[in-house]
Protein backbone atom coordinates (compact mmCIF):
# COMPACT_ATOMS: atom_id res chain seq x y z
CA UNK A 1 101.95 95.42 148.38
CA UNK A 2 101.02 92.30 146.85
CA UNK A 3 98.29 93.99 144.54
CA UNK A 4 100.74 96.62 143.58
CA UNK A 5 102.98 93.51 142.27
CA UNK A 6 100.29 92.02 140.71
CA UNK A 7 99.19 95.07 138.78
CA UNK A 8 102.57 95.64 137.18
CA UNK A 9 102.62 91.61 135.89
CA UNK A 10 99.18 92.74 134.42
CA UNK A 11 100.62 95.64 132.98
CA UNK A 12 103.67 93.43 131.27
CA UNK A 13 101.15 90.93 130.00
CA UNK A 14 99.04 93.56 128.42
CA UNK A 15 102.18 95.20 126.62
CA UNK A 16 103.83 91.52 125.52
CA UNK A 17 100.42 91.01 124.28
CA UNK A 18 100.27 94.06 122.70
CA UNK A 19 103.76 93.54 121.04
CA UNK A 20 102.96 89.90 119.98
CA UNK A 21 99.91 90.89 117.92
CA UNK A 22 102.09 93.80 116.16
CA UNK A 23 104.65 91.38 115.30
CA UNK A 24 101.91 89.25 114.00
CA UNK A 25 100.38 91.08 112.20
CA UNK A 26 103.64 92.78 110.98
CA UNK A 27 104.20 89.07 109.35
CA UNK A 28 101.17 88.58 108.21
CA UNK A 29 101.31 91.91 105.97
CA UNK A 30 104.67 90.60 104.60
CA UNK A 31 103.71 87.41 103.55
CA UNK A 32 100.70 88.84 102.16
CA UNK A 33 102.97 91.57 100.31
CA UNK A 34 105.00 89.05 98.83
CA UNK A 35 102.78 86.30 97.53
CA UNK A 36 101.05 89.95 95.78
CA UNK A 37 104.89 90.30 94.57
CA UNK A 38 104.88 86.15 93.09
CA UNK A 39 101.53 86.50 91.50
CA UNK A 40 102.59 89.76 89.70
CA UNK A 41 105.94 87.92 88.46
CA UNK A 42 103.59 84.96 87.51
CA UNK A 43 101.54 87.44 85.52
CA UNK A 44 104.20 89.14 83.86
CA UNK A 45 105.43 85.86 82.73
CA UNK A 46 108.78 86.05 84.62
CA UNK A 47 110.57 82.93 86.46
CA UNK A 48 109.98 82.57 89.62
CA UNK A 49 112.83 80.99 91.97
């Protein structure tokens, strides 16, 4: 009983771990993305806001 419980708290952990490193990740690519975006508007000269 008990190790039954304990396996599906396991199971949780490993998919909100899962999901945090997506989302991570997910953000990471963005901001990489959209510096990329600023340094092409530096380079073509344009204002930045």
């Amino acid at each position: 009983m008990f190790e039954n419980k304990n396996r599906k708290m396991i199971g949780a952990g490993a998919i909100l771990s899962s999901f945090f490193s997506l989302i991570i990740i997910g953000m990471t690519i963005y901001h990489h993305l959209r510096i990329e975006e600023l340094i092409m508007r530096v380079q073509n000269g344009q204002k930045v806001n």
